[in-house]
Protein backbone atom coordinates (compact mmCIF):
# COMPACT_ATOMS: atom_id res chain seq x y z
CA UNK A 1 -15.94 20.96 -4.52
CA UNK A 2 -18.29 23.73 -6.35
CA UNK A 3 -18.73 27.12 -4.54
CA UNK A 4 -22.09 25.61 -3.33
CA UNK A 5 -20.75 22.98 -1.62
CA UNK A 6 -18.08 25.16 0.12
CA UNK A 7 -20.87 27.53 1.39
CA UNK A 8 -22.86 24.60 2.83
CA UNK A 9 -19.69 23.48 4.72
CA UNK A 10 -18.86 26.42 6.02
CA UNK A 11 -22.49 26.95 7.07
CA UNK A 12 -22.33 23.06 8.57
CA UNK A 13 -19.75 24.46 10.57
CA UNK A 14 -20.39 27.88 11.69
CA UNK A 15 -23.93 26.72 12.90
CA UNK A 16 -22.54 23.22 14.86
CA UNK A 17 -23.81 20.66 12.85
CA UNK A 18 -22.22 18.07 15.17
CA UNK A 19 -24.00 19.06 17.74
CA UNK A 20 -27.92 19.72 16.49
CA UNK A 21 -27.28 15.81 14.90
CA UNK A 22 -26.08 14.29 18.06
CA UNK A 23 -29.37 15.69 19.76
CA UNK A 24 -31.63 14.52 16.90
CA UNK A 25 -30.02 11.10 17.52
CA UNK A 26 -30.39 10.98 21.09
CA UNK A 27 -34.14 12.62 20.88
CA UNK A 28 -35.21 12.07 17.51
CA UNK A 29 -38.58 13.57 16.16
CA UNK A 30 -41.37 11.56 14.85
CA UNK A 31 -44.46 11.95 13.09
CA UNK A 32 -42.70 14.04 10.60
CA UNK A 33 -44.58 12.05 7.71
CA UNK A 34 -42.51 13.04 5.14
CA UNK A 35 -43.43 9.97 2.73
CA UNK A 36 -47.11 10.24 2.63
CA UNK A 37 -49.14 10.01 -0.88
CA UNK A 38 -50.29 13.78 -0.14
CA UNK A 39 -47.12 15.03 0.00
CA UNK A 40 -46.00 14.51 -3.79
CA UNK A 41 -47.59 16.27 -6.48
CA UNK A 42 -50.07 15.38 -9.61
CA UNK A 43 -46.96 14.32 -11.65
CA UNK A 44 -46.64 11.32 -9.46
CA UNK A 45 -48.45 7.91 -9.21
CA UNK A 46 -48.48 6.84 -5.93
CA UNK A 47 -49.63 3.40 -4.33
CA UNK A 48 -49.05 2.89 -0.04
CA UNK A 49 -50.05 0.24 2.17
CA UNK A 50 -48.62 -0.85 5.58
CA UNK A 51 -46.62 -4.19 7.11
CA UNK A 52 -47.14 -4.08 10.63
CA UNK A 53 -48.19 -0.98 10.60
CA UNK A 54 -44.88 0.66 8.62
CA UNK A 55 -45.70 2.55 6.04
CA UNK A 56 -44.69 1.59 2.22
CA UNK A 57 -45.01 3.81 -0.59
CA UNK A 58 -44.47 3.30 -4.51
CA UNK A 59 -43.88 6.60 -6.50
CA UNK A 60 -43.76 6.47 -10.10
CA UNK A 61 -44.08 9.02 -12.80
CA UNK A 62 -47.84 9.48 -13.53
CA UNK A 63 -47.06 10.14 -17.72
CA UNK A 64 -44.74 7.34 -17.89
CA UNK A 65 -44.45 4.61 -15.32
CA UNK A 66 -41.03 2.52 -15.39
CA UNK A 67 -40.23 -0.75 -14.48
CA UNK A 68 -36.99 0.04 -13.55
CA UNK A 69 -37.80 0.21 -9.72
CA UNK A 70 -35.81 1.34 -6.77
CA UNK A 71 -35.70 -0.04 -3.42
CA UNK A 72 -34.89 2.80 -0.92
CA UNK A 73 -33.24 2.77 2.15
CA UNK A 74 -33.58 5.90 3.89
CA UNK A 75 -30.39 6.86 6.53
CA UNK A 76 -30.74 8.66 10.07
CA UNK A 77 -28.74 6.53 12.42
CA UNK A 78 -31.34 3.86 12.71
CA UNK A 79 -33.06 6.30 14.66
CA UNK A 80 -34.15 9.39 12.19
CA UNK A 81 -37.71 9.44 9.97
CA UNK A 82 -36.98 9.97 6.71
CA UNK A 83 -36.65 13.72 5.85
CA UNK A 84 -37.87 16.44 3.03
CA UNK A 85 -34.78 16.04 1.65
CA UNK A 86 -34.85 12.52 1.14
CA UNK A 87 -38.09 13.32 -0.99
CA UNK A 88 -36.14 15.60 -3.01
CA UNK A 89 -33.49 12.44 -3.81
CA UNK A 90 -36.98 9.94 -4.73
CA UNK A 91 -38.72 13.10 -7.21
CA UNK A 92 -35.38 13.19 -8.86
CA UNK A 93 -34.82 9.24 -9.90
CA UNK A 94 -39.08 9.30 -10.66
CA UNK A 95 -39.16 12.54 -12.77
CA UNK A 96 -35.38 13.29 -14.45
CA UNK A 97 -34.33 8.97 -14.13
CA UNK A 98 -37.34 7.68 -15.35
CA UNK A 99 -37.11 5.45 -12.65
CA UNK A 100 -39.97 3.63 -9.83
CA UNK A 101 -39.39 4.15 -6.44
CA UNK A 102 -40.88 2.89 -3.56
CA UNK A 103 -40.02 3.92 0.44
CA UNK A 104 -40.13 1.64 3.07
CA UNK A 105 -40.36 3.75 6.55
CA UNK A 106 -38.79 0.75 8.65
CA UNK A 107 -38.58 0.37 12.23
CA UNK A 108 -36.37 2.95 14.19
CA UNK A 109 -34.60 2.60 17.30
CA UNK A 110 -34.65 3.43 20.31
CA UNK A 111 -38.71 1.92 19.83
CA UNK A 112 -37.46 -1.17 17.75
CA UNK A 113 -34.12 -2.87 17.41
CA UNK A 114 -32.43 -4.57 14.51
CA UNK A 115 -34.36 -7.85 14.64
CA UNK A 116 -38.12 -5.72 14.22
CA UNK A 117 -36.42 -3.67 10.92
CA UNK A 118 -35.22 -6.55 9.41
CA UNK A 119 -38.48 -8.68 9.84
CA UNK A 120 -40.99 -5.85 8.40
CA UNK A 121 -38.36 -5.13 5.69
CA UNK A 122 -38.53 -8.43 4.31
CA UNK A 123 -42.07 -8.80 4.49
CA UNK A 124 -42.27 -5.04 2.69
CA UNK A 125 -39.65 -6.51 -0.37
CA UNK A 126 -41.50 -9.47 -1.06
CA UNK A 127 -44.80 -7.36 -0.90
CA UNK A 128 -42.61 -5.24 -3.49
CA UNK A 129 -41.66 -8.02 -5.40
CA UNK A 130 -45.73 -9.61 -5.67
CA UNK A 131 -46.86 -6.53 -6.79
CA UNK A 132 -44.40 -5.60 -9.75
CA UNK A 133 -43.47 -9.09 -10.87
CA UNK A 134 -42.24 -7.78 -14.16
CA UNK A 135 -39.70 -4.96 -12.57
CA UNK A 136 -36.20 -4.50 -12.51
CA UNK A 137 -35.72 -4.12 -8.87
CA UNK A 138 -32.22 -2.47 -7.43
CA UNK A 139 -31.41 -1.39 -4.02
CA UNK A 140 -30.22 2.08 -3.11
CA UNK A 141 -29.56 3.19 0.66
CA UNK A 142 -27.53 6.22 2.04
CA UNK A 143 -26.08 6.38 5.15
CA UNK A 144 -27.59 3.87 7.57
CA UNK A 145 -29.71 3.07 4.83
CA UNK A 146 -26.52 2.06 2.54
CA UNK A 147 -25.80 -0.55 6.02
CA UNK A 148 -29.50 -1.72 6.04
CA UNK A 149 -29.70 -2.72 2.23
CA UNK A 150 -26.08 -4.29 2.21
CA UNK A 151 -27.37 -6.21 5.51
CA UNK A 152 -30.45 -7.05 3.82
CA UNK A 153 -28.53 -8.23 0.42
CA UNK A 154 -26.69 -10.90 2.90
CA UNK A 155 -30.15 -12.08 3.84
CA UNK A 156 -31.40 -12.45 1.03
CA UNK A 157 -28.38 -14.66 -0.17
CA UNK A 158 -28.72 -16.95 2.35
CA UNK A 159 -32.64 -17.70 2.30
CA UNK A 160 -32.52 -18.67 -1.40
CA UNK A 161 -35.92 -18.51 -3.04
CA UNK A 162 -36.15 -14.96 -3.11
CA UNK A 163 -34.88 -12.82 -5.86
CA UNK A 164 -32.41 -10.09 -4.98
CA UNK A 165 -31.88 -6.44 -6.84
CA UNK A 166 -30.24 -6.89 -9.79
CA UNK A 167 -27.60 -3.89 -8.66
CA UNK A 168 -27.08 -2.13 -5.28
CA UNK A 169 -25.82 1.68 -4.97
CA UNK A 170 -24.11 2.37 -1.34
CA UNK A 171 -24.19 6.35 -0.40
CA UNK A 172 -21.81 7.20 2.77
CA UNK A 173 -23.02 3.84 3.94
CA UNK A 174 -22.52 3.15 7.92
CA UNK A 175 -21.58 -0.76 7.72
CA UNK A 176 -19.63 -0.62 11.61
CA UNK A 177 -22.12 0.54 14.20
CA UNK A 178 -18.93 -0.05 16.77
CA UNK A 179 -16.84 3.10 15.39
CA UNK A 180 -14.09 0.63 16.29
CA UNK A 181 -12.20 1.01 12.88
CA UNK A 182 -8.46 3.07 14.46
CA UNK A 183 -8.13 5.41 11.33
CA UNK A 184 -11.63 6.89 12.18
CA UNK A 185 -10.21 9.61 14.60
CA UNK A 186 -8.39 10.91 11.40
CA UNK A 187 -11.28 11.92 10.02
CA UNK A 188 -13.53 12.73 12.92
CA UNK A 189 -12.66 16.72 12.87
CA UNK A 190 -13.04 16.78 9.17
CA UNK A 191 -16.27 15.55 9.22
CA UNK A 192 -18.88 18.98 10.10
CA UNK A 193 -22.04 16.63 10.68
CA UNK A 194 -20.93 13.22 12.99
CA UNK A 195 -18.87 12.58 15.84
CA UNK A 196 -18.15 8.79 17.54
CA UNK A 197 -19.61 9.37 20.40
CA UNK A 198 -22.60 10.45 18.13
CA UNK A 199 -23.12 7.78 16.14
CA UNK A 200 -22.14 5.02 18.90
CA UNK A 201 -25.16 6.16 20.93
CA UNK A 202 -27.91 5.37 18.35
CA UNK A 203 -25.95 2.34 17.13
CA UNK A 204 -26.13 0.87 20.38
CA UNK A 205 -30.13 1.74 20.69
CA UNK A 206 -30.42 -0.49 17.32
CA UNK A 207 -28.55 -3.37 18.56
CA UNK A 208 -30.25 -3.29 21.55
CA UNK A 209 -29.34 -6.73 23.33
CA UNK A 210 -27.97 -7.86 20.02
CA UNK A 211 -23.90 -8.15 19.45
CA UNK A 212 -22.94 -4.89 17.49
CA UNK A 213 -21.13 -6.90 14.97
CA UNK A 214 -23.39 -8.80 14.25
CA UNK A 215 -23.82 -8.80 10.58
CA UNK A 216 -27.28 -7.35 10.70
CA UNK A 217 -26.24 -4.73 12.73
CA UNK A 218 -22.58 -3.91 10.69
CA UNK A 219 -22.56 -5.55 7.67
CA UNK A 220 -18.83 -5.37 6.96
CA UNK A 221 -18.33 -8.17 9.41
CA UNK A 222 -20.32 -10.66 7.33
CA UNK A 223 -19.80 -12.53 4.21
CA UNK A 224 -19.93 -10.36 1.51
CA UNK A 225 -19.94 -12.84 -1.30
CA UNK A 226 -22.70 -13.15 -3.32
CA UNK A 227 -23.87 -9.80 -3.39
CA UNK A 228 -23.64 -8.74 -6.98
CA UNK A 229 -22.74 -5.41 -8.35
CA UNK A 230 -22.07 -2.56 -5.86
CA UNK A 231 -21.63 0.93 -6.65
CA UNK A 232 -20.40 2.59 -3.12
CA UNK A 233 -19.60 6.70 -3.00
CA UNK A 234 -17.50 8.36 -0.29
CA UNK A 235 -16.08 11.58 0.70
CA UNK A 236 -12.38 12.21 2.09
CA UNK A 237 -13.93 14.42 4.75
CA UNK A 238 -16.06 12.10 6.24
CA UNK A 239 -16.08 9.87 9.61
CA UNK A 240 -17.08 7.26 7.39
CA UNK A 241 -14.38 7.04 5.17
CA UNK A 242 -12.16 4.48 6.58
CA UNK A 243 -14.83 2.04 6.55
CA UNK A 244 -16.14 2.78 3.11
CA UNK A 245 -12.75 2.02 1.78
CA UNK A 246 -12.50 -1.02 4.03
CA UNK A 247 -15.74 -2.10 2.47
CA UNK A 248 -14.66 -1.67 -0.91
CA UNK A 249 -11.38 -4.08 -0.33
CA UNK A 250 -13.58 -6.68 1.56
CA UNK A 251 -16.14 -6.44 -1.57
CA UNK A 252 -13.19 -6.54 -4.05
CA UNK A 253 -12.11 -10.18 -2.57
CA UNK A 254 -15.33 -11.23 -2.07
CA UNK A 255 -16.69 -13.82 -4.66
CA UNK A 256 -19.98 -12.72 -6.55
CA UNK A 257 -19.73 -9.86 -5.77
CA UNK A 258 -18.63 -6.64 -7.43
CA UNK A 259 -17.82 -2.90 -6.78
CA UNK A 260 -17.29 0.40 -8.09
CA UNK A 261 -16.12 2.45 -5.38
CA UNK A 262 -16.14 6.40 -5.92
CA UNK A 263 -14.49 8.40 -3.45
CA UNK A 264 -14.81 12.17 -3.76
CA UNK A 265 -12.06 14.87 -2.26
CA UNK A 266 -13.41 17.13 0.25
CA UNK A 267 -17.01 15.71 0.21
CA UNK A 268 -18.76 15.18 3.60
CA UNK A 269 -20.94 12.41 4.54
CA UNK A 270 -23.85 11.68 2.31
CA UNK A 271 -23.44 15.08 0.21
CA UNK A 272 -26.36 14.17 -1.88
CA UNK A 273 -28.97 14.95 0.44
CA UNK A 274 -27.12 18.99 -0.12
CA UNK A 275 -29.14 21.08 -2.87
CA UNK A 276 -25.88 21.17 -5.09
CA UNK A 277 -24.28 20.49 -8.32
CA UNK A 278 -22.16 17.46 -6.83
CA UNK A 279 -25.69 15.98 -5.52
CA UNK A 280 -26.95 16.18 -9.12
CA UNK A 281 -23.95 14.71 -10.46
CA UNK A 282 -24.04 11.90 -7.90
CA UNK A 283 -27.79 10.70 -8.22
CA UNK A 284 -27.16 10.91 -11.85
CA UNK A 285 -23.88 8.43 -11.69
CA UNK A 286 -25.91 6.00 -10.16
CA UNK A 287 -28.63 5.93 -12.33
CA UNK A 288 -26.11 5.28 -15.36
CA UNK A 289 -24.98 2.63 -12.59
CA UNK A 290 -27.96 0.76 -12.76
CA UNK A 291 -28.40 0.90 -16.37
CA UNK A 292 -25.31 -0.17 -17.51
């Protein structure tokens, strides 16, 4: 962990973190419009349009467009709009990747459950897919975003028909909305951002009437063969981190499917949305990821 980090933590920390995220879960803001066309600059190329009324929104670098295109998977408990910083992570793979990106703002809870998110998701990727029929495609999601896309990745291996990402990058992904997993309690006071009882709030506004393990809900209790290439990142001082390496076992058996799990000491959940070296280092990693 760089000084930088270690600042941020013991800012996290000093200021409660746990606590102003477990009230932006249970009353989470809205209209933030943080992905709008306005709100990236003349370097980018921008092209939005709407599936039941969602917004979706393809950035690409305006001097030299890529076909190497992202799927993103924003995270915020099911619940959260897509922040600033998330922004940050999409100008980085656009400007210093070389990559496409596009956004889909999906469904949150507590206004729409699972079954809502997954339909207008599906519609949005083959929208994606109809419009750049030449592109690489790969999914990327952090946090409940990382759950989302490997959720998504199962459904798209059972419909058939449909082409899915050629790779998938997992960031601090939240596959267990139940917090069920024993060995999380180990981590829960290491962690400066989440709590259980935080994130079992939220996860219960996404299932809604819906069985919490269901595999659209928590992915890790599907089948996970089939998937293709994973690249998966945690940190040892996360809440996550017994079911990211859980994940990563599950994956490793799994047939068709692959994964390169990184775990990094002392990180906390989904350190790349931090402005720090290790961020950097991280969004860099998985774009070699999705080249090699």
């Amino acid at each position: 962990m760089t000084g930088g980090s270690a600042i941020i933590l013991f800012f996290l920390r000093l200021v409660n973190a746990k606590k102003f995220f477990a009230n932006q879960f249970k009353n989470p803001p809205r209209g933030t419009v943080n992905f709008k066309p306005g709100k990236f600059g003349s370097q980018f190329l921008t092209e939005g349009w709407t599936v039941e009324g969602f917004d979706v929104l393809t950035i690409k670098n305006r001097a030299s467009p890529s076909s190497e295109h992202i799927v993103f998977f924003h995270g915020g408990a099911y619940v959260v709009e897509a922040s600033a910083i998330h922004r940050r992570i999409v100008k980085a793979f656009v400007l210093k990747h070389g990559f496409t990106v596009t956004f889909i703002d999906y469904p949150k809870a507590p206004e729409h459950t699972f079954e809502t998110t997954h339909r207008v998701i599906l519609e949005a990727y083959q929208d994606i897919l109809m419009r750049n029929l030449n592109d690489d495609i790969f999914f990327f999601g952090d946090s409940a975003g990382g759950g989302l896309a490997l959720a998504f990745l199962q459904v798209l291996r059972d419909r058939k028909g449909i082409p899915m990402p050629k790779k998938t990058v997992l960031m601090s992904p939240w596959v267990d909305v139940t917090m069920e997993n024993k060995k999380i309690v180990e981590y829960e006071s290491k962690d400066p951002i989440l709590t259980v009882d935080g994130l079992i709030a939220p996860g219960k506004m996404y299932a809604g009437s819906g069985n919490a393990k269901n595999p659209l809900i928590s992915p890790i209790y599907g089948d996970l063969s089939g998937l293709g290439p994973i690249q998966a990142f945690t940190g040892t001082n996360e809440i996550l981190y017994p079911d990211c390496i859980d994940l990563a076992d599950k994956l490793e058996q799994a047939s068709g499917s692959s994964v390169e799990l990184i775990i990094e000491p002392g990180m906390i959940h989904d350190w790349i949305i931090m402005p720090t070296d290790e961020s950097k280092k991280t969004i860099r990693q998985m774009a070699e990821f999705c080249r090699k």
